[in-house]
N, C-alpha and C. Protein backbone atom coordinates (compact mmCIF):
# COMPACT_ATOMS: atom_id res chain seq x y z
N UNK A 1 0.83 -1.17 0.00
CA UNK A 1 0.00 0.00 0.00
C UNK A 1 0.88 1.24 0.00
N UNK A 2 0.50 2.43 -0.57
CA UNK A 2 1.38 3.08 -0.80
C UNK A 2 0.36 4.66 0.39
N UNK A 3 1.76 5.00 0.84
CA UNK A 3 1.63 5.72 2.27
C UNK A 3 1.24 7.65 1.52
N UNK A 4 0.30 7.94 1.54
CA UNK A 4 -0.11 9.51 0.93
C UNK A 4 0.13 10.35 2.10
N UNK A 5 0.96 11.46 1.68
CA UNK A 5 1.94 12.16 3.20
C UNK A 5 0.69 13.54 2.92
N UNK A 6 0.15 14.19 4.20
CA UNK A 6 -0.63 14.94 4.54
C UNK A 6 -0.10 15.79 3.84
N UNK A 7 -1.33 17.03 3.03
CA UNK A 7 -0.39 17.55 3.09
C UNK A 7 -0.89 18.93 3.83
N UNK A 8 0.91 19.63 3.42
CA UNK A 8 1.30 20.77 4.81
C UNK A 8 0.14 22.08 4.56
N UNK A 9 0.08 22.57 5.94
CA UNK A 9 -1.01 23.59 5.68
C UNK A 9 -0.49 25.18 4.91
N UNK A 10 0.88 25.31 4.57
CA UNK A 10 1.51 25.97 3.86
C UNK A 10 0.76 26.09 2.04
N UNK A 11 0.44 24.51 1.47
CA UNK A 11 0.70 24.20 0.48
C UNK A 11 -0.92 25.37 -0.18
N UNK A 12 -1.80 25.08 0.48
CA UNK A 12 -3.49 25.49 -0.09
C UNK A 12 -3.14 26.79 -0.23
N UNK A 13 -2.56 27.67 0.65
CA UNK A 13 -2.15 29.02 0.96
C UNK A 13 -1.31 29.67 -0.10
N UNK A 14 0.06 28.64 -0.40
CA UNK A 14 0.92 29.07 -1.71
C UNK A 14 -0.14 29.15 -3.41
N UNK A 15 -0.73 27.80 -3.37
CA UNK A 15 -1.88 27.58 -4.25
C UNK A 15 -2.97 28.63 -4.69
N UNK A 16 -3.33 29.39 -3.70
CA UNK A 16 -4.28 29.87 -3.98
C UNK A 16 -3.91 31.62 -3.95
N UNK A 17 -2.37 31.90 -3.71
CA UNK A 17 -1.89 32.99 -3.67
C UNK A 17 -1.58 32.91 -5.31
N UNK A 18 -0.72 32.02 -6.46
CA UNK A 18 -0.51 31.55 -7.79
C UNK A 18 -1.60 32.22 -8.26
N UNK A 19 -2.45 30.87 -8.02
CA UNK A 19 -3.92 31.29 -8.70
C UNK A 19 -4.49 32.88 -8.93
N UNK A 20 -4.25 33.70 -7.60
CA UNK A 20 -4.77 35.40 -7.43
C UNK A 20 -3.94 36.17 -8.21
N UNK A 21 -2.40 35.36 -8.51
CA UNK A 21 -1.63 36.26 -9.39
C UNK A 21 -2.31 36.44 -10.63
N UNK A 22 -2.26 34.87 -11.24
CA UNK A 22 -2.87 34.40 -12.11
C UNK A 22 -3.59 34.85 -12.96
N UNK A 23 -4.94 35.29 -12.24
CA UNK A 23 -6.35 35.61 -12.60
C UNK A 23 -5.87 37.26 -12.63
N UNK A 24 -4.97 37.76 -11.69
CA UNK A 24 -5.23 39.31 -11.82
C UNK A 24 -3.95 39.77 -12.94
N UNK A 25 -3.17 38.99 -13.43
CA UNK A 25 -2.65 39.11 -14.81
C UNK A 25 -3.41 39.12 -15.69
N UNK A 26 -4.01 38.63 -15.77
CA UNK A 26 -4.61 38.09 -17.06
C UNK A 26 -5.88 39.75 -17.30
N UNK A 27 -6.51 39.70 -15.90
CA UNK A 27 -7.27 41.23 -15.99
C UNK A 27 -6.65 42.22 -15.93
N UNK A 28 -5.40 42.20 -15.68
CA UNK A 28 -4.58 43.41 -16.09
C UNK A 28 -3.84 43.81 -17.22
N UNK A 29 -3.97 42.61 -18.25
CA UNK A 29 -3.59 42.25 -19.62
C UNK A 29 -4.59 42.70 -20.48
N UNK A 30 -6.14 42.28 -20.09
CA UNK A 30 -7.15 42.82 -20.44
C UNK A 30 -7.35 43.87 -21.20
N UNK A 31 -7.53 44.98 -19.39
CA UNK A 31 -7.69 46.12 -19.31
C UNK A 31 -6.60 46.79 -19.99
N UNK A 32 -5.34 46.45 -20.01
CA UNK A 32 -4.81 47.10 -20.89
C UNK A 32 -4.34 47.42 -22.31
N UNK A 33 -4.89 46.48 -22.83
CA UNK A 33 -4.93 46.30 -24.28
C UNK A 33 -5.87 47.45 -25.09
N UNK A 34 -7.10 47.49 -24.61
CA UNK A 34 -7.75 48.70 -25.32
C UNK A 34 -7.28 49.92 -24.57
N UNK A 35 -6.76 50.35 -23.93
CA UNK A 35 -5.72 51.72 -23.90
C UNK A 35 -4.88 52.12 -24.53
N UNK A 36 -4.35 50.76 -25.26
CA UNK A 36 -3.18 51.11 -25.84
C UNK A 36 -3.87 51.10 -27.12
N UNK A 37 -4.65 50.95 -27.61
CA UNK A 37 -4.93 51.18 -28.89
C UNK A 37 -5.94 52.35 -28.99
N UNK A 38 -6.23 52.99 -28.17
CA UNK A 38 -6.71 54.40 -28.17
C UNK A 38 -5.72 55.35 -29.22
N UNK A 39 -4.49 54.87 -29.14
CA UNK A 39 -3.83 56.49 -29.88
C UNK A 39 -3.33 57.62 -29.28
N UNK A 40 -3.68 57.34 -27.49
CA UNK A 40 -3.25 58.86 -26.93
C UNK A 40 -1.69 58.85 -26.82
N UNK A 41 -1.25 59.75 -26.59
CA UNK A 41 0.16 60.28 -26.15
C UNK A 41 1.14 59.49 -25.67
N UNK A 42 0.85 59.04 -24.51
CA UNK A 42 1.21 57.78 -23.76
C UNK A 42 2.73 58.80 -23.01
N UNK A 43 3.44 58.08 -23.29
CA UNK A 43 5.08 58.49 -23.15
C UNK A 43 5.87 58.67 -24.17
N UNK A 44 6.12 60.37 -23.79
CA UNK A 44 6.62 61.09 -25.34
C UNK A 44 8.17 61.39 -24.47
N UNK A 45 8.80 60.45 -25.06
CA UNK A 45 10.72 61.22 -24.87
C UNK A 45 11.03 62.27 -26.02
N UNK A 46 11.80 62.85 -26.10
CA UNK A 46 12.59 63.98 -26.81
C UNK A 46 11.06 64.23 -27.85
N UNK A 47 10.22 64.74 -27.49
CA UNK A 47 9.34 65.71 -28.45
C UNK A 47 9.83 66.97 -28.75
N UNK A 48 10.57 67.77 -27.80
CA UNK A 48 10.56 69.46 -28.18
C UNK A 48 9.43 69.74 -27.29
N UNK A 49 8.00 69.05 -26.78
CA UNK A 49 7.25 69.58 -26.54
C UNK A 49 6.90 69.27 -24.91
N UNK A 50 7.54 70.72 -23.66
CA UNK A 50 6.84 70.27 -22.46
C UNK A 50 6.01 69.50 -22.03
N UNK A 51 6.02 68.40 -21.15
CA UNK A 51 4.68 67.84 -20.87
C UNK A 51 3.76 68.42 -20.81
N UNK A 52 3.49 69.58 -19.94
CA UNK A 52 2.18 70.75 -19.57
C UNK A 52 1.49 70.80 -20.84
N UNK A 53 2.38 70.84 -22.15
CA UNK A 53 1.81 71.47 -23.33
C UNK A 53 1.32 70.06 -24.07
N UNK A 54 1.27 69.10 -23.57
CA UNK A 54 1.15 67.86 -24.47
C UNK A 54 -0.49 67.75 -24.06
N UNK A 55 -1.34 67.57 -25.40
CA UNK A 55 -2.66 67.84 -25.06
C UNK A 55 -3.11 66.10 -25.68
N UNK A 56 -4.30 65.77 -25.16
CA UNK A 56 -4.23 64.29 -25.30
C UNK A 56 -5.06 64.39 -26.81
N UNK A 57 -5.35 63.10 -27.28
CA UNK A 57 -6.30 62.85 -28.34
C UNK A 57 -6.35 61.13 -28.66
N UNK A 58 -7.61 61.05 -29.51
CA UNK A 58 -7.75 59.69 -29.41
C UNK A 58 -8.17 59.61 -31.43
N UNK A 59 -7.66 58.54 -31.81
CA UNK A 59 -7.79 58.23 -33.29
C UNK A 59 -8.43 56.96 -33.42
N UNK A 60 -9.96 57.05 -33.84
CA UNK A 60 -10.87 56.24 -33.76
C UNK A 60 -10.60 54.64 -34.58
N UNK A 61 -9.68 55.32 -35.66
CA UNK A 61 -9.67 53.56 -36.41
C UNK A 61 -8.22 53.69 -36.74
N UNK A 62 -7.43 54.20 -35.12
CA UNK A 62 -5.88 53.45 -34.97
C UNK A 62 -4.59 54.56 -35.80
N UNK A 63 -5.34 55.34 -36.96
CA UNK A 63 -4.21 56.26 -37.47
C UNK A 63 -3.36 55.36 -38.35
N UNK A 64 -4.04 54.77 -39.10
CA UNK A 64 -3.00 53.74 -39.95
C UNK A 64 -2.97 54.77 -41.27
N UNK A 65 -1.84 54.58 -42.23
CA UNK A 65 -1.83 55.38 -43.06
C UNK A 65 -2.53 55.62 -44.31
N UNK A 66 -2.89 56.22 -44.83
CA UNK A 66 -3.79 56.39 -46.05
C UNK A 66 -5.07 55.82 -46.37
N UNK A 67 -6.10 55.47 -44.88
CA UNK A 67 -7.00 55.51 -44.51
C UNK A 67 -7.65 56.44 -43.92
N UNK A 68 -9.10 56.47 -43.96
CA UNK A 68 -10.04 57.33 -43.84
C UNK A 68 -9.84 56.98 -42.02
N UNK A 69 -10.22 58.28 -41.18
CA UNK A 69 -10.22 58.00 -39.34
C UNK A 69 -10.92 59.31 -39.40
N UNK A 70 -10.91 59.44 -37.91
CA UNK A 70 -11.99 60.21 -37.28
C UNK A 70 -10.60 60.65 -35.47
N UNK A 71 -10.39 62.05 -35.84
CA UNK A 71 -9.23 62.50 -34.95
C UNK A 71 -10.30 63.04 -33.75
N UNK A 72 -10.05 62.99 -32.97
CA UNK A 72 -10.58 63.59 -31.39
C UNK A 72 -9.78 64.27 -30.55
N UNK A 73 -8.98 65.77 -31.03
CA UNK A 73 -8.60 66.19 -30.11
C UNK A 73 -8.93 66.81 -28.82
N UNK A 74 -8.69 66.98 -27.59
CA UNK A 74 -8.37 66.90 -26.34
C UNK A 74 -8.46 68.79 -25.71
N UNK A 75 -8.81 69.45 -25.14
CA UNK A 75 -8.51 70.65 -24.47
C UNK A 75 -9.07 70.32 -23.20
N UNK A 76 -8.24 69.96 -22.44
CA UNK A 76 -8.52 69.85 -20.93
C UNK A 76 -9.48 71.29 -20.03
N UNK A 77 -9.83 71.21 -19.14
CA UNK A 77 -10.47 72.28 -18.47
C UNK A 77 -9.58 73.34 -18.26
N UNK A 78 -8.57 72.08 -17.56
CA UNK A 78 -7.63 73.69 -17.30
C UNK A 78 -6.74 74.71 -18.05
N UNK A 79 -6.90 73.85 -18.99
CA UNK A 79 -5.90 74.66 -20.48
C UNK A 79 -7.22 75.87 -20.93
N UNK A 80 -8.59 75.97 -20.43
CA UNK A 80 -9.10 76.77 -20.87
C UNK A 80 -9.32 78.10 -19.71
N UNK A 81 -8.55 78.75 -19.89
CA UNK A 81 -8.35 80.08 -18.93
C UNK A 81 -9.66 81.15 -19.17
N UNK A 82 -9.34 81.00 -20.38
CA UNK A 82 -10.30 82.43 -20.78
C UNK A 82 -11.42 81.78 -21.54
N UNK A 83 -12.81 82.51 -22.04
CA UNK A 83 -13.77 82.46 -22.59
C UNK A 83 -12.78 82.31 -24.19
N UNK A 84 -13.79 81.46 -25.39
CA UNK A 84 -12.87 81.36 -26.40
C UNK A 84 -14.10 81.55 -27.52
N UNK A 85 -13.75 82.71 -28.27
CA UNK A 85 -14.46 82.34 -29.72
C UNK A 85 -14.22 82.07 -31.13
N UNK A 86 -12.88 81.99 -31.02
CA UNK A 86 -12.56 81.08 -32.27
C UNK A 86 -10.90 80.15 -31.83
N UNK A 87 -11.12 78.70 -32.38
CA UNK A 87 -10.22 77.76 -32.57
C UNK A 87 -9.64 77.47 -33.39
N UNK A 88 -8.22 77.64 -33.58
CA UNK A 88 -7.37 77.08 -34.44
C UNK A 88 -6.32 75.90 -34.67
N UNK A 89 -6.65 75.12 -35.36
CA UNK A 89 -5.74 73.94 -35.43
C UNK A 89 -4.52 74.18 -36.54
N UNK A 90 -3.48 73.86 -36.27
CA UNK A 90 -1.86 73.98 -37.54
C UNK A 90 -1.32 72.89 -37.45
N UNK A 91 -1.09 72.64 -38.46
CA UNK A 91 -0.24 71.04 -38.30
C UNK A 91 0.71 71.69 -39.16
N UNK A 92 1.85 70.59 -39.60
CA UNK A 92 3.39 70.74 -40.10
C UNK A 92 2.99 70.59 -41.76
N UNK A 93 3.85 71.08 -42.48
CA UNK A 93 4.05 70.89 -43.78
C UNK A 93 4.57 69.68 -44.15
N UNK A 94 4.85 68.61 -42.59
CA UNK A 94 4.94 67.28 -43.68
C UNK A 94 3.85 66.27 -43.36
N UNK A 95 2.67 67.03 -42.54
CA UNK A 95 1.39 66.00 -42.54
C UNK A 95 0.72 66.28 -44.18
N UNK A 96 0.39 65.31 -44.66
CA UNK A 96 -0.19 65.56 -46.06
C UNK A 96 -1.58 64.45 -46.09
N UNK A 97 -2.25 64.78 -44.95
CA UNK A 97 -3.89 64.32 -45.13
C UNK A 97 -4.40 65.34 -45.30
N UNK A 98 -5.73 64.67 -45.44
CA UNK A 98 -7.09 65.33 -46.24
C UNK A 98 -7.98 65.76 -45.09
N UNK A 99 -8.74 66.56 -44.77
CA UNK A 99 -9.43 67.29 -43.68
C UNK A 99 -10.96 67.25 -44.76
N UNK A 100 -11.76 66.94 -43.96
CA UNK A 100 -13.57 67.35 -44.67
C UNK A 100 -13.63 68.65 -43.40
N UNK A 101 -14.04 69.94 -44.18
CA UNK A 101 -14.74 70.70 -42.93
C UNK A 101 -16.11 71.22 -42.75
N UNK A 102 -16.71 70.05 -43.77
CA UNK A 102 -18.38 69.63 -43.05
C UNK A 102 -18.34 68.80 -42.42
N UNK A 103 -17.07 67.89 -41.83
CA UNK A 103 -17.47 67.36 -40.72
C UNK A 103 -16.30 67.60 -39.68
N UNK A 104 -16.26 68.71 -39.09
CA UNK A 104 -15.81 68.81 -37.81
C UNK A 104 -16.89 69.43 -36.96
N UNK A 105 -16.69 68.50 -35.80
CA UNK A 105 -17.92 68.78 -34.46
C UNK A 105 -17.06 69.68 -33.58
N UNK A 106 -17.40 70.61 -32.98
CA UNK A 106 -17.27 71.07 -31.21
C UNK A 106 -18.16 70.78 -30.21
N UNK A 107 -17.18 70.13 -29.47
CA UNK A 107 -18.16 69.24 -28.36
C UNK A 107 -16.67 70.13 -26.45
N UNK A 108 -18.32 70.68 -26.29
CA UNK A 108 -17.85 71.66 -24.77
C UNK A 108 -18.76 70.61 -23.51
N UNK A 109 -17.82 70.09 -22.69
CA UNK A 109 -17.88 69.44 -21.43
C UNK A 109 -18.38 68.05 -22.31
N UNK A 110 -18.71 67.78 -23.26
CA UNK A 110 -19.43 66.04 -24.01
C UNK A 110 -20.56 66.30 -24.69
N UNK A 111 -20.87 68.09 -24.87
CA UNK A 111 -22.22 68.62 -25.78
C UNK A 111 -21.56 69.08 -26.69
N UNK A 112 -22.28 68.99 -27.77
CA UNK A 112 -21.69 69.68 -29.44
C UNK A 112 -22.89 71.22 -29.25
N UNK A 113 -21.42 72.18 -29.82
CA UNK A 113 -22.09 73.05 -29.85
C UNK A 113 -22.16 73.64 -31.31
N UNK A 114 -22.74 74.33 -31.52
CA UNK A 114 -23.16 75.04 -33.19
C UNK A 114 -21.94 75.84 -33.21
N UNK A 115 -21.64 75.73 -34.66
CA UNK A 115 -20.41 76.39 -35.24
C UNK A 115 -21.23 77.28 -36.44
N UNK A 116 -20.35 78.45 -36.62
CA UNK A 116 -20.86 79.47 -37.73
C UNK A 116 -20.17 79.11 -39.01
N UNK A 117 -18.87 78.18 -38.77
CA UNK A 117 -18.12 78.15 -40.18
C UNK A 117 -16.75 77.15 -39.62
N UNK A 118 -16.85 76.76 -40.54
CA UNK A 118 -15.33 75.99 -40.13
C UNK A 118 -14.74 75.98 -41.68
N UNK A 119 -13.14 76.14 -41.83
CA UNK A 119 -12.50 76.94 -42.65
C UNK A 119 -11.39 76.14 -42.69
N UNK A 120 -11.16 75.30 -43.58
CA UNK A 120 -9.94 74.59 -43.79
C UNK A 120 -8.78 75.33 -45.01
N UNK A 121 -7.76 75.84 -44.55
CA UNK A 121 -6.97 76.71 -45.10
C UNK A 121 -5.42 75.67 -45.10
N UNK A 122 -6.06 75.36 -46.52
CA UNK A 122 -4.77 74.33 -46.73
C UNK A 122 -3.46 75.12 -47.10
N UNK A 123 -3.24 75.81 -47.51
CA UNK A 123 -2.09 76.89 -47.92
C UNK A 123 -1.31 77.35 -46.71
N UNK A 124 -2.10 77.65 -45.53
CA UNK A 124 -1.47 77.57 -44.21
C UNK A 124 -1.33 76.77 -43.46
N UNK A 125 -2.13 75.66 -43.68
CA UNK A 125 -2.04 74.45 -43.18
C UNK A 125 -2.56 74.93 -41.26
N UNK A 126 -3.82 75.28 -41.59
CA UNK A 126 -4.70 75.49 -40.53
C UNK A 126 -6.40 75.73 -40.28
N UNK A 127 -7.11 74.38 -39.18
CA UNK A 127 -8.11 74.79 -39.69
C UNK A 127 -8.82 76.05 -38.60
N UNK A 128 -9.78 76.49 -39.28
CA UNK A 128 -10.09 77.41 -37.97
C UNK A 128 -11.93 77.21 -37.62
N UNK A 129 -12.05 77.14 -36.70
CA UNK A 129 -13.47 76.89 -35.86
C UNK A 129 -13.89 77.76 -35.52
N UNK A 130 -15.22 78.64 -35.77
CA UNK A 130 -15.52 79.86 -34.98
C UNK A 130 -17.32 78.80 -34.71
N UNK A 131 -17.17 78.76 -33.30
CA UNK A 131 -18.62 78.57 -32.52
C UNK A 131 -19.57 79.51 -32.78
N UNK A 132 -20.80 79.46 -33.06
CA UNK A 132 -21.41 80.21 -32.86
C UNK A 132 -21.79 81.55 -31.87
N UNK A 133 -21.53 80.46 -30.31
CA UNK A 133 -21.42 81.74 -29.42
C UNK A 133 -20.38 81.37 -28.53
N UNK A 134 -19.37 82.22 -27.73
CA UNK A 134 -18.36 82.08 -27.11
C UNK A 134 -18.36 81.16 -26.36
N UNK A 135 -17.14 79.86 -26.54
CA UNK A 135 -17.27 79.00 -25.48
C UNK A 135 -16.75 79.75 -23.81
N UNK A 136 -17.42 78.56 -22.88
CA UNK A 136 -16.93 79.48 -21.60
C UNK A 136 -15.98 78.94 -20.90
N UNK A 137 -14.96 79.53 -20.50
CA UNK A 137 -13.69 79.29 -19.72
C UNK A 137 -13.96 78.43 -18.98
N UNK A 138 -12.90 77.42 -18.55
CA UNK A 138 -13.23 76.19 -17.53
C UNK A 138 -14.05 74.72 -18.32
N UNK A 139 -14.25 74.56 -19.14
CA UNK A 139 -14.71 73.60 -19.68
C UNK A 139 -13.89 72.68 -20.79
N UNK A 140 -14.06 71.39 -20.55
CA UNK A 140 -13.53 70.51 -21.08
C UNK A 140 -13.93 70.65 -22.93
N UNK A 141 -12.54 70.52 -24.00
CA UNK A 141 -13.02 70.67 -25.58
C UNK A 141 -12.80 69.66 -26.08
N UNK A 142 -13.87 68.98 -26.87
CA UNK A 142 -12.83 68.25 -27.97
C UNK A 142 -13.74 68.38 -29.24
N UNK A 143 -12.28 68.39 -30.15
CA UNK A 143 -12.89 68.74 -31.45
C UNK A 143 -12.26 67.75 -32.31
N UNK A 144 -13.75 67.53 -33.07
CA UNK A 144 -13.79 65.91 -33.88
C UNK A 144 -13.74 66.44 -35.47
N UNK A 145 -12.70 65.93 -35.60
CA UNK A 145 -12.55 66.00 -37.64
C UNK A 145 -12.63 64.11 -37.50
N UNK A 146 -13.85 64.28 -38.19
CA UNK A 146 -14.03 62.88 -38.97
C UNK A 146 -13.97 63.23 -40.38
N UNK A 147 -13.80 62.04 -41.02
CA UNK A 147 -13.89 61.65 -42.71
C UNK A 147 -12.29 62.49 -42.82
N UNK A 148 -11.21 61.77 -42.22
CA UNK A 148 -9.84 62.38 -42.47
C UNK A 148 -9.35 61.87 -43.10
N UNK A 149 -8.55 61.81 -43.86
CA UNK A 149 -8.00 60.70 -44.82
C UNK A 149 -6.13 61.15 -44.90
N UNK A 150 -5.90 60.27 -43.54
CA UNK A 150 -4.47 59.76 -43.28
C UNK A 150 -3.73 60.00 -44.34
N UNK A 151 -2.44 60.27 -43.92
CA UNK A 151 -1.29 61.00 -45.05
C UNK A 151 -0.96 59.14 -45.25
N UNK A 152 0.10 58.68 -46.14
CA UNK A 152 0.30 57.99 -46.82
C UNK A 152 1.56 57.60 -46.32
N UNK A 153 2.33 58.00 -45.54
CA UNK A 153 3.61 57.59 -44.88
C UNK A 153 3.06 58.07 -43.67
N UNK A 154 3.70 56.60 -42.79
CA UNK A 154 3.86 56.97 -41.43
C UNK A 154 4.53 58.12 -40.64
N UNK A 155 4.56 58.47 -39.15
CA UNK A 155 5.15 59.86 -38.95
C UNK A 155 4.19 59.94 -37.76
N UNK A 156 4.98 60.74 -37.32
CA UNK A 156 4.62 62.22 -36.13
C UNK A 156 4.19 63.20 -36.50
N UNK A 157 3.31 63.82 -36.20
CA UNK A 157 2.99 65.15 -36.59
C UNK A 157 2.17 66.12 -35.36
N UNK A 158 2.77 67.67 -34.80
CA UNK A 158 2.16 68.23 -34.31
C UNK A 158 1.57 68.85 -34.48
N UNK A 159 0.38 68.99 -33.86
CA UNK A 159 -0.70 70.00 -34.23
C UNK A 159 -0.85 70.60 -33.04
N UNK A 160 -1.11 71.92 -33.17
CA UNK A 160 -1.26 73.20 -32.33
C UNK A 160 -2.54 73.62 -32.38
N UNK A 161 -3.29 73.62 -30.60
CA UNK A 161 -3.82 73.84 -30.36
C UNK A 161 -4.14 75.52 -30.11
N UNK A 162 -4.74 76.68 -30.78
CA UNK A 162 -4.89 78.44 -30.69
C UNK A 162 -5.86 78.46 -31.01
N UNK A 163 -6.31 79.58 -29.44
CA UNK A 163 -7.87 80.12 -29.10
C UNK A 163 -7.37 81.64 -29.75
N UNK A 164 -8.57 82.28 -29.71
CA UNK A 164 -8.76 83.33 -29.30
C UNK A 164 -10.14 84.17 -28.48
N UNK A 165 -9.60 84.85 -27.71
CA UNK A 165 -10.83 85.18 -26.66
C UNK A 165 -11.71 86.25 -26.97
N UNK A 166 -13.08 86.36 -26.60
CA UNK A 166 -13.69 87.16 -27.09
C UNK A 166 -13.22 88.72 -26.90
N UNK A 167 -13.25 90.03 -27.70
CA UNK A 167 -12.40 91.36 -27.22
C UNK A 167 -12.33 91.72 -28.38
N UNK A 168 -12.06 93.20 -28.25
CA UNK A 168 -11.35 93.83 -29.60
C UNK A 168 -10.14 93.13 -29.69
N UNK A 169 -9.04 92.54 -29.33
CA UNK A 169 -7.81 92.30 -29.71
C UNK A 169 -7.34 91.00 -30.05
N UNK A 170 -7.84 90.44 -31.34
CA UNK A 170 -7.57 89.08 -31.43
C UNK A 170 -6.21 88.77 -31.49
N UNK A 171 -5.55 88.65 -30.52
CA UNK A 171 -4.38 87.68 -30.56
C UNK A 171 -4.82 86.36 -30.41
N UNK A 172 -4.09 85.51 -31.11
CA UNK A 172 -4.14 83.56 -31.00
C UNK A 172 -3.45 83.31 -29.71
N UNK A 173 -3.57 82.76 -28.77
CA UNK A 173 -3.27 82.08 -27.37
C UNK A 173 -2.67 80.69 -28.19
N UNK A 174 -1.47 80.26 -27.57
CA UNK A 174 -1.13 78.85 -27.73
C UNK A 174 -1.94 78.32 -26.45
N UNK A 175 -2.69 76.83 -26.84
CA UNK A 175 -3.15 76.40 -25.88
C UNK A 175 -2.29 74.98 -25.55
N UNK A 176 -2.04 73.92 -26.73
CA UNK A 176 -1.16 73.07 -26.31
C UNK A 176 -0.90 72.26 -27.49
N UNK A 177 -0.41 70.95 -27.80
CA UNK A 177 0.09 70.58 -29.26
C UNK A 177 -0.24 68.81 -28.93
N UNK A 178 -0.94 68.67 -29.68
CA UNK A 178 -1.11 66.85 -30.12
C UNK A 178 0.00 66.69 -30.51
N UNK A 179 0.47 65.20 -30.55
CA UNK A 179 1.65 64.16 -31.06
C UNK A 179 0.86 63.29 -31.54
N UNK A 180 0.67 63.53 -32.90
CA UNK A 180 -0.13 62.54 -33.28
C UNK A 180 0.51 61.47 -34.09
N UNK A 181 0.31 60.20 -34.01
CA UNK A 181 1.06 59.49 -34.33
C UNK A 181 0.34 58.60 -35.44
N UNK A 182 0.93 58.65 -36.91
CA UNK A 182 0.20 57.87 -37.89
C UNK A 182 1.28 56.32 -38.08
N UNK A 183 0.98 55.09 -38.25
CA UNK A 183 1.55 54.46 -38.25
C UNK A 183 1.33 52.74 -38.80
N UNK A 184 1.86 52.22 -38.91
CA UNK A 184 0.97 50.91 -39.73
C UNK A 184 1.07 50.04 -38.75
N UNK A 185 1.33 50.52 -37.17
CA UNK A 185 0.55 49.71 -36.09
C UNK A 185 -0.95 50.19 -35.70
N UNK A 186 -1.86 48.74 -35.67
CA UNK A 186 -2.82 49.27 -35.18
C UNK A 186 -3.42 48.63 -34.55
């Protein structure tokens, strides 16, 4: 007969500590997989561009190249100091996508608000947003260019975020700069 040795009360304890690793890998593998395919910023080494100034954004179908996406940039609350009635976006002379500007939305705190004109000025390579009525200081922005059609080589490209506040004196405010990243990961 063969002698079965107890076993130690150590063993259920080690067992079932494995197992908790286990299970909470695997949900932490999860959860992190669709973050990373959001598109935001993440960790930017040598940009040129302060963290403070790094404004987030999310690219709906990944930013692969010379496909049609839908960009969602980012203006945090606190980047909005002042009341704002017109928005300007600039990107670089070596982004070479396509912008529709019947379809860019302004959306203040997660509401779209009415725009009077939106103005895609490819020669300067800037678009500009004027809201209908002044957005108000302290509120969360994001502004959606869908039907974009991705430049054709991968790349970095910044785009600059400039308000200007309601007043006789339109100066452009830098507000902060996307890193947007086009790429044939997706």
């Amino acid at each position: 007969m063969i002698a079965v040795e107890p076993m130690s009360p150590q063993k259920p304890s080690m067992l079932r500590l494995f197992s908790a690793l286990a299970v909470s890998s695997c949900l932490l593998t999860g959860l992190a997989l669709p973050v990373l395919a959001q598109g935001t910023p993440g960790l930017t080494i040598f940009s040129g561009v302060e963290r403070e100034n790094q404004l987030g954004y999310y690219l709906d179908y990944d930013g692969r190249p010379g496909v049609r996406d839908r960009y969602r940039l980012r203006i945090p609350a606190d980047k909005m100091e002042t009341a704002v009635s017109e928005f300007f976006v600039n990107y670089p002379d070596t982004y070479r996508g396509r912008f529709d500007p019947d379809s860019v939305r302004l959306e203040v705190d997660g509401d779209e608000v009415s725009l009077d004109e939106v103005v895609w000025d490819q020669e300067n390579r800037v678009i500009q947003i004027y809201p209908t009525e002044p957005v108000p200081a302290d509120t969360r922005i994001e502004i959606v260019l869908s039907n974009v059609r991705n430049p054709n080589r991968p790349g970095m490209h910044y785009f600059n975020a400039l308000v200007i506040a309601p007043g006789d004196v339109p100066l452009r405010r830098y507000v902060g700069t996307w890193i947007l990243s086009i790429s044939n990961e997706g």
